[in-house]
C-alpha atoms as a PDB file:
ATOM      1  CA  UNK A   1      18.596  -9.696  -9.215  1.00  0.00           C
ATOM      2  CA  UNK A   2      21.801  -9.718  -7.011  1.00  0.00           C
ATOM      3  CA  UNK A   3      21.297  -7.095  -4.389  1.00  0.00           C
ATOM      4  CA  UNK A   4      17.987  -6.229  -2.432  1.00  0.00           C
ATOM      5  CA  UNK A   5      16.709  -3.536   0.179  1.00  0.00           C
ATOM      6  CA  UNK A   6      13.310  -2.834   2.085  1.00  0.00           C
ATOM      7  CA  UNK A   7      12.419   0.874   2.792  1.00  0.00           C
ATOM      8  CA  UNK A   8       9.682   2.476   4.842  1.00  0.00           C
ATOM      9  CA  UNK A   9       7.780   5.228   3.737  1.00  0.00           C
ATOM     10  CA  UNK A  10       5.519   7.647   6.113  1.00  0.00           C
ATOM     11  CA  UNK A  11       3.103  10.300   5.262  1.00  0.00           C
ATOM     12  CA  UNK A  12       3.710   9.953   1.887  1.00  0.00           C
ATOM     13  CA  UNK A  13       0.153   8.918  -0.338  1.00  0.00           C
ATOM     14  CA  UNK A  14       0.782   5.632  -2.386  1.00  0.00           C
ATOM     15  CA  UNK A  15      -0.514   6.726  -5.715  1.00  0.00           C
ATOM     16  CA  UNK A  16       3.030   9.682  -5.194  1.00  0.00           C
ATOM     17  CA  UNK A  17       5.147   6.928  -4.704  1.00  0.00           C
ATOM     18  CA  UNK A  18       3.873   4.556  -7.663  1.00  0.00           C
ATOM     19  CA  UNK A  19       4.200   7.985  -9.470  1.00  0.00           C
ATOM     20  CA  UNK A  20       8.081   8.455  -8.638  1.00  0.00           C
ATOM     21  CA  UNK A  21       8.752   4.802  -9.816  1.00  0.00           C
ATOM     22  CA  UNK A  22       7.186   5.407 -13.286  1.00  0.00           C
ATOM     23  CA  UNK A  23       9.264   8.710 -13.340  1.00  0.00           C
ATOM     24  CA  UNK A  24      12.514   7.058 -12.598  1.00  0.00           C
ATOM     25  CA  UNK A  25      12.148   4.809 -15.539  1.00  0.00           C
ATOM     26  CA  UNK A  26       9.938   1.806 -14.553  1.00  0.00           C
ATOM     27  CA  UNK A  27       6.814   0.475 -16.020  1.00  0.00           C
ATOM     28  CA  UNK A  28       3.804  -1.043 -13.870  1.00  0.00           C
ATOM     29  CA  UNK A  29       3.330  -4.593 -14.003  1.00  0.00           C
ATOM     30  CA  UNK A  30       1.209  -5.600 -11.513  1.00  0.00           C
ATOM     31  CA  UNK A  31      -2.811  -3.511 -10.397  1.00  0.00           C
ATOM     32  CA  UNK A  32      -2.730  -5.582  -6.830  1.00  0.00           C
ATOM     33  CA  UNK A  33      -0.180  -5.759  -3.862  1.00  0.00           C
ATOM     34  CA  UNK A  34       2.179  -6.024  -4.398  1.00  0.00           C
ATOM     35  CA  UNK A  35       2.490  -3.892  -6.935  1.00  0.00           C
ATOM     36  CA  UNK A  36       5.774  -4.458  -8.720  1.00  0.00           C
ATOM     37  CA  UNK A  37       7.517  -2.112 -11.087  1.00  0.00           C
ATOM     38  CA  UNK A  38      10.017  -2.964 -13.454  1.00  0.00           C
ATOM     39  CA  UNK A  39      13.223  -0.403 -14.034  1.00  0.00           C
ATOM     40  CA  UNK A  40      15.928  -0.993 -16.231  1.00  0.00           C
ATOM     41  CA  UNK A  41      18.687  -2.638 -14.461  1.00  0.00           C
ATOM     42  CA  UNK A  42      16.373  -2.775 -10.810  1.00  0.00           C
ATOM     43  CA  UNK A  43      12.435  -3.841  -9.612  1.00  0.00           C
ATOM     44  CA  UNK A  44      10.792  -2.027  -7.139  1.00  0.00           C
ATOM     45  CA  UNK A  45       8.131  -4.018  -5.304  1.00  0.00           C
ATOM     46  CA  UNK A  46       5.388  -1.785  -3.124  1.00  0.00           C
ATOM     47  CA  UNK A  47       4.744  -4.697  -0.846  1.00  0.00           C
ATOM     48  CA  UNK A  48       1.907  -3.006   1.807  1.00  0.00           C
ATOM     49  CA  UNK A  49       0.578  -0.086   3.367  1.00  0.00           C
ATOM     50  CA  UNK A  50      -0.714   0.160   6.736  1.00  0.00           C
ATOM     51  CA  UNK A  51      -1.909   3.643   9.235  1.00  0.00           C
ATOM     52  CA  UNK A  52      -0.033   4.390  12.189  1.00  0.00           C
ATOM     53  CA  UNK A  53      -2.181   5.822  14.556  1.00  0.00           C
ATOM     54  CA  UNK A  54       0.119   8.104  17.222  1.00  0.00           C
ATOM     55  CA  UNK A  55      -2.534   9.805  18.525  1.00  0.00           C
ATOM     56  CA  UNK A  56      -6.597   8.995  18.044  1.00  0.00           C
ATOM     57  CA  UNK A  57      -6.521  12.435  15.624  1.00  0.00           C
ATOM     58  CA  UNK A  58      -3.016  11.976  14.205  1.00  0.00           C
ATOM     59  CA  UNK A  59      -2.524   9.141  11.570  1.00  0.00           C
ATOM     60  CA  UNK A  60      -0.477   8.351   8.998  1.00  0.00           C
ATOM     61  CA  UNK A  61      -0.164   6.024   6.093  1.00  0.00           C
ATOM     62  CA  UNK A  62       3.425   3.481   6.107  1.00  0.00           C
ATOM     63  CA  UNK A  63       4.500   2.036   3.180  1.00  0.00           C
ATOM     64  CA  UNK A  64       6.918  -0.604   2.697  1.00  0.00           C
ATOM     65  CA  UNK A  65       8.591  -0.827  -0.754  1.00  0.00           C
ATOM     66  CA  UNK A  66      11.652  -3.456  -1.786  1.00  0.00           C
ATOM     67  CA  UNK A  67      13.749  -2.618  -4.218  1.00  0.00           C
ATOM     68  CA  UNK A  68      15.938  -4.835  -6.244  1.00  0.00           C
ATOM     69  CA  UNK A  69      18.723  -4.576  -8.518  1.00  0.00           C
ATOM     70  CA  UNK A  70      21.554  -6.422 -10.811  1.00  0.00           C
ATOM     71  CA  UNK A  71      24.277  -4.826  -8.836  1.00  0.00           C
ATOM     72  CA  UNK A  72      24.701  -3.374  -5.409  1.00  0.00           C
ATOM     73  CA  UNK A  73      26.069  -0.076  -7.194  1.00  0.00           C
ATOM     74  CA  UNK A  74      22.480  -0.227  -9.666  1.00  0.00           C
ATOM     75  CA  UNK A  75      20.790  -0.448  -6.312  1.00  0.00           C
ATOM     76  CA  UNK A  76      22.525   2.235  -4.439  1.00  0.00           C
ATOM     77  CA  UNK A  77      21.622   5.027  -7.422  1.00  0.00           C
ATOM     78  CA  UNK A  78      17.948   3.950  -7.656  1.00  0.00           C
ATOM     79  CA  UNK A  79      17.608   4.358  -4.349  1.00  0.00           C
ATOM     80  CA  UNK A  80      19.099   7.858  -3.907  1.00  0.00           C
ATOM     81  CA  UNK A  81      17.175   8.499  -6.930  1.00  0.00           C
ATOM     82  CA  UNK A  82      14.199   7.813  -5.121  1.00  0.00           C
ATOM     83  CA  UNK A  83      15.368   8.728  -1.953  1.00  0.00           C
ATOM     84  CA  UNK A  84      15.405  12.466  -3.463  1.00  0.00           C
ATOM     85  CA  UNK A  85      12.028  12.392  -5.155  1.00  0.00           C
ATOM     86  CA  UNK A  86      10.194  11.271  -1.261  1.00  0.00           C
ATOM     87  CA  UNK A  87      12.252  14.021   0.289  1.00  0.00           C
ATOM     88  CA  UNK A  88      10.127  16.701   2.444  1.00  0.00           C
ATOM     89  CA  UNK A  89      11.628  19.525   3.947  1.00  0.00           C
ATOM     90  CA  UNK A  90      10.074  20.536   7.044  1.00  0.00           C
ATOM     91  CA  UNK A  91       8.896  24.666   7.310  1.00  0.00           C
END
């Protein structure tokens, strides 16, 4: 793998976001963090989750996933691609 990125993810529940990965094309490799999934040209490792507590009510989950790919262009579309699945709009 040539090109790499970390991402942050808030408020978002883990099992979604192992969900998006299998729907962009990857297949689960690993049960344990980090959990690593394996695309076709890219590798998307959910390295930890942690709560951030703002308030003593208000808390919410981060999660830090890397993302690796042949090329920086291979990279650059997975992303978006996932980028567009974790998208809320706020109402």
């Amino acid at each position: 793998m040539t090109a790499e990125r970390t991402l942050e993810f808030r408020g978002i529940p883990l099992e979604h976001l192992k969900t998006y990965l299998i729907e962009l094309g990857a297949a689960k490799q690993t049960f344990e963090f980090p959990f690593v999934f394996q695309g076709p040209d890219w590798q998307a490792n959910i390295l930890s989750e942690n709560q951030l507590r703002f308030t003593p009510v208000f808390i919410v989950n981060a999660v830090f996933i890397r993302f690796e790919a042949s090329s920086q262009e291979a990279l650059q579309h997975v992303i978006a691609a996932f980028r567009r699945k974790t998208f809320r709009a706020g109402g």
